[in-house]
N, C-alpha and C. Protein backbone atom coordinates (compact mmCIF):
# COMPACT_ATOMS: atom_id res chain seq x y z
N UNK A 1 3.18 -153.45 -28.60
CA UNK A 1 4.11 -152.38 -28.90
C UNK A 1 5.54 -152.82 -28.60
N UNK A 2 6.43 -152.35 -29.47
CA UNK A 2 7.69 -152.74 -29.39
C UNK A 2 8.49 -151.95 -27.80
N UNK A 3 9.54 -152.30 -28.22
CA UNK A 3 10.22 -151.40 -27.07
C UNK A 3 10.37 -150.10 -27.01
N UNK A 4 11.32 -149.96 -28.46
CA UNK A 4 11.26 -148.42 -29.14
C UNK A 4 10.14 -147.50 -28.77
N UNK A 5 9.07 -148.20 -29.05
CA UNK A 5 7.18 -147.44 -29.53
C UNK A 5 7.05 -146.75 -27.94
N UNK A 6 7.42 -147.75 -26.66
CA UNK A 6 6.73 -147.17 -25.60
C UNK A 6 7.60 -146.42 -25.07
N UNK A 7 9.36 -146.40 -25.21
CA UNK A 7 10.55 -144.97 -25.19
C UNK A 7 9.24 -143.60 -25.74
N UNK A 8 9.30 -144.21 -27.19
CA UNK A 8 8.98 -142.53 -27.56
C UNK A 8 7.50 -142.42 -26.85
N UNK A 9 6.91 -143.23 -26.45
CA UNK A 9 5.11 -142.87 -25.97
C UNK A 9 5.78 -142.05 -24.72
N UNK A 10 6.64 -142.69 -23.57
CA UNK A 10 7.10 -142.26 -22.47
C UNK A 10 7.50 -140.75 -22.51
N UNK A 11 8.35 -141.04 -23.43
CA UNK A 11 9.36 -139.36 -23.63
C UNK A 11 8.18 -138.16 -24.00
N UNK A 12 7.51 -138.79 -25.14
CA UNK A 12 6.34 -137.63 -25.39
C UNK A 12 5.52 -137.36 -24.22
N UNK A 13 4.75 -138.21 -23.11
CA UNK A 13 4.00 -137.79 -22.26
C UNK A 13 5.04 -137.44 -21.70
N UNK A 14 6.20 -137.18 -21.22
CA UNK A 14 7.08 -136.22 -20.50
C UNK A 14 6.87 -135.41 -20.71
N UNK A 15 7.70 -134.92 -22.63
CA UNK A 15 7.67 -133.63 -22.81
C UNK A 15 5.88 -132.72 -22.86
N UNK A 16 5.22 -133.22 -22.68
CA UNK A 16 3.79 -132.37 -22.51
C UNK A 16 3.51 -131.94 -21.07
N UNK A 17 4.07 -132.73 -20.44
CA UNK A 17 3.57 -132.58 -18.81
C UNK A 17 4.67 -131.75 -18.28
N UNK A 18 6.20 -131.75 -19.29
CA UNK A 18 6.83 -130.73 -19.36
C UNK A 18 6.53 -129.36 -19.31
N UNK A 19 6.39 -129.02 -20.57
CA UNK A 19 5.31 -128.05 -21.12
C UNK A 19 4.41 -127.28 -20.78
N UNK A 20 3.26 -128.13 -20.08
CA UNK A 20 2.62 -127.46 -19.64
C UNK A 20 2.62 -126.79 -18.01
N UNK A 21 3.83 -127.61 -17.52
CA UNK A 21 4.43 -126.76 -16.12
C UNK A 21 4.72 -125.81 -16.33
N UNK A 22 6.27 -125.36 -17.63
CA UNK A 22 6.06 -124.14 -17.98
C UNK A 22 5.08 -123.02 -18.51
N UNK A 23 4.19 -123.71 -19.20
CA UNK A 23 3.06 -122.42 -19.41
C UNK A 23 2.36 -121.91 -18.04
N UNK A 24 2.44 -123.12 -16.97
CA UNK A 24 1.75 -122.42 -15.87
C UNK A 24 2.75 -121.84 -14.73
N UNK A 25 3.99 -122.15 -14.88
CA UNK A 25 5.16 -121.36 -14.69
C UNK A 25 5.61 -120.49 -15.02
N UNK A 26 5.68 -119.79 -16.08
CA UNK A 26 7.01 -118.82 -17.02
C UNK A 26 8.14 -118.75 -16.31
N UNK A 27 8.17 -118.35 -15.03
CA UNK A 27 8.57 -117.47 -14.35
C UNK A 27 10.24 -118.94 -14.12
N UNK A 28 9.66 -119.85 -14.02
CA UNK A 28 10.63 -120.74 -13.13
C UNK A 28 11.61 -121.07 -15.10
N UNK A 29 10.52 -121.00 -15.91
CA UNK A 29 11.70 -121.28 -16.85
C UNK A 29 13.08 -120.11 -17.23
N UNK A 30 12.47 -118.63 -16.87
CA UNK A 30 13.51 -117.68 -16.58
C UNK A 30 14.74 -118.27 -15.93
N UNK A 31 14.07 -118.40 -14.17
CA UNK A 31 15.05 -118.65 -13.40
C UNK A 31 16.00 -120.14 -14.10
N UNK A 32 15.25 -120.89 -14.39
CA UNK A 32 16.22 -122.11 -14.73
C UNK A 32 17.18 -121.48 -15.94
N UNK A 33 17.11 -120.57 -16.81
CA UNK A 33 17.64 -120.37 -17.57
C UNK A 33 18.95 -119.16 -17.38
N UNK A 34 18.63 -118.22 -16.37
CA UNK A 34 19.44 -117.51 -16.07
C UNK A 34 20.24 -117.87 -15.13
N UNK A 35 19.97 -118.98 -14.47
CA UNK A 35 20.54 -118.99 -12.54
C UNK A 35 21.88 -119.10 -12.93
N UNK A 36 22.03 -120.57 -13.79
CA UNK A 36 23.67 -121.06 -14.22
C UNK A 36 24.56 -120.00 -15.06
N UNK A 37 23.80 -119.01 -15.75
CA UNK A 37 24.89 -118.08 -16.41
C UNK A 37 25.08 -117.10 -15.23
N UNK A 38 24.10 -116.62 -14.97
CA UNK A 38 24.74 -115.88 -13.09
C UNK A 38 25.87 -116.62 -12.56
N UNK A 39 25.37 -118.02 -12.47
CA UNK A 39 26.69 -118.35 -11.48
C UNK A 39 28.05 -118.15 -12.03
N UNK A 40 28.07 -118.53 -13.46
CA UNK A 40 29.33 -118.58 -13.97
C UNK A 40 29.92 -117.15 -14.06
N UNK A 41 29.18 -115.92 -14.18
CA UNK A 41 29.41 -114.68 -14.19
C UNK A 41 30.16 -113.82 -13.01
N UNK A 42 29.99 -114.86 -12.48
CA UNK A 42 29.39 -114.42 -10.89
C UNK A 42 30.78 -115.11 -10.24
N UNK A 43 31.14 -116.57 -10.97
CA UNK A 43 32.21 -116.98 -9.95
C UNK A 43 33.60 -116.76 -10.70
N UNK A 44 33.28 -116.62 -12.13
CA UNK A 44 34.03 -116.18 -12.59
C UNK A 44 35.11 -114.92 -12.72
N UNK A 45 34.17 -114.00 -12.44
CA UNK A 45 35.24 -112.23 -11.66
C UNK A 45 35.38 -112.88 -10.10
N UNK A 46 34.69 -113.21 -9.14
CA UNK A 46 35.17 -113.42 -7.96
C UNK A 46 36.44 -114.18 -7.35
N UNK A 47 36.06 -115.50 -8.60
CA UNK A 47 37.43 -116.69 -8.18
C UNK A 47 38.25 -116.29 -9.22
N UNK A 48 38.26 -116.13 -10.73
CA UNK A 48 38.82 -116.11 -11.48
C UNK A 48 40.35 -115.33 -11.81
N UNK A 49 39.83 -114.04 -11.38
CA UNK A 49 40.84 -113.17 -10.86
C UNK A 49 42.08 -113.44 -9.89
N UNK A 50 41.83 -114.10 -8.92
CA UNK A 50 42.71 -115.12 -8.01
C UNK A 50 44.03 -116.31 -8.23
N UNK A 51 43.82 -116.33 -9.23
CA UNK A 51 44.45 -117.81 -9.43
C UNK A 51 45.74 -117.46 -9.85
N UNK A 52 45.96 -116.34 -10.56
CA UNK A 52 47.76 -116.07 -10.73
C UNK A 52 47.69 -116.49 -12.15
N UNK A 53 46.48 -116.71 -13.05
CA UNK A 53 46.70 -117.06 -13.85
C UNK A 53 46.39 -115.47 -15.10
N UNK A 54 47.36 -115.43 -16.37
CA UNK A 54 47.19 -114.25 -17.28
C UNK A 54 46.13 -115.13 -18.54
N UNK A 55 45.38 -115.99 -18.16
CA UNK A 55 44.10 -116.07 -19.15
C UNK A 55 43.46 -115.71 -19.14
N UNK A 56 42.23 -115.26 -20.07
CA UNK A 56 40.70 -114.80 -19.59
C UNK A 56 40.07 -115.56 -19.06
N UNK A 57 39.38 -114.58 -17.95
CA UNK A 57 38.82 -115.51 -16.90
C UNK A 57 37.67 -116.32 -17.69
N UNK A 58 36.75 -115.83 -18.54
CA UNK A 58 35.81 -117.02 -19.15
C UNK A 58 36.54 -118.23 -20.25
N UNK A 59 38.10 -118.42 -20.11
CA UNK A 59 38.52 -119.48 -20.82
C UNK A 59 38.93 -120.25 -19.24
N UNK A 60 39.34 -119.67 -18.37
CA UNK A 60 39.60 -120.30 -16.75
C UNK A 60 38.31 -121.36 -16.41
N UNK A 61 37.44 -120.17 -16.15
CA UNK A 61 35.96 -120.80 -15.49
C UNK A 61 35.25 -121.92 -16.47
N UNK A 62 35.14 -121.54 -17.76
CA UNK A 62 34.48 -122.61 -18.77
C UNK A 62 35.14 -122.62 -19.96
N UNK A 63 35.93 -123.61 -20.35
CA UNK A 63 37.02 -123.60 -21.15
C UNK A 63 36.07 -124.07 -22.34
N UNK A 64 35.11 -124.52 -22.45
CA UNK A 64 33.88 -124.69 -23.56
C UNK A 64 33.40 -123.38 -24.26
N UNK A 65 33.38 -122.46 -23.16
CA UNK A 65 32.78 -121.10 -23.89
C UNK A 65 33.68 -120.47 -25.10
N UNK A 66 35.24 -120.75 -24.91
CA UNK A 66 36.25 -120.38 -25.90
C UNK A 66 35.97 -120.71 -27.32
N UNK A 67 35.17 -122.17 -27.06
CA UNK A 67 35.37 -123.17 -28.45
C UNK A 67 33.69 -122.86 -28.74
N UNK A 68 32.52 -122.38 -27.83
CA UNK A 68 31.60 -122.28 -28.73
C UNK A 68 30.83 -121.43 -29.78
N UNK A 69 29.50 -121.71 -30.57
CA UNK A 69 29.43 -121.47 -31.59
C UNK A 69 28.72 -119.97 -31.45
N UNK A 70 28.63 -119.35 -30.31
CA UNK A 70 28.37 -118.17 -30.27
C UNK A 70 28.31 -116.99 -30.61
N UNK A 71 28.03 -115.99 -30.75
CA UNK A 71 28.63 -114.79 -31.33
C UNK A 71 30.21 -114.35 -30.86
N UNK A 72 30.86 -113.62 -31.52
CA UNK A 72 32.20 -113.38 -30.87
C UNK A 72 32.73 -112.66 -29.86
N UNK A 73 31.71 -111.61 -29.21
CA UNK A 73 31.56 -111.07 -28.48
C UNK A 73 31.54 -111.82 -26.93
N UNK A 74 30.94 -113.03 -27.20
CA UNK A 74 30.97 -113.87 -25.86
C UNK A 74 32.76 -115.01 -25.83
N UNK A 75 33.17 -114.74 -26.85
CA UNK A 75 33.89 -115.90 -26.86
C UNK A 75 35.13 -114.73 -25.62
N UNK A 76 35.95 -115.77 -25.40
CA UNK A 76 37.57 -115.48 -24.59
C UNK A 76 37.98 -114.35 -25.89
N UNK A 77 38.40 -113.62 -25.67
CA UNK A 77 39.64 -112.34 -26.04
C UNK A 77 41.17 -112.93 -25.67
């Protein structure tokens, strides 16, 4: 087998052993999925507000969220 061949053999037995943590998880793929938008929510009104600055605080805290492909409702105002 080439080099390439045993990358993708590797990556695939990842993503299954992936996988099947979450099916016997659910619960932890929630938390992994919500924790980081909490935080940003979270440090964003707390610190954001602070800084003396007249931007919106979600262009302050994550200047990515402005530019992404989201609905418009999430973007900076």
């Amino acid at each position: 087998m080439s080099m390439s061949a045993h990358a993708l053999t590797d990556s695939w037995t990842m993503t299954r052993r992936e996988l099947a943590h979450w099916a016997r998880q659910p619960v932890q793929v929630v938390v992994n999925l919500v924790f980081p938008v909490m935080l940003l929510l979270m440090f964003g009104y707390l610190v954001g507000g602070g800084r003396g600055s007249r931007a919106p605080t979600s262009t302050t805290s994550c200047p990515a969220c402005s530019r992404s492909p989201w609905p418009s409702a999430w973007r900076a105002r």
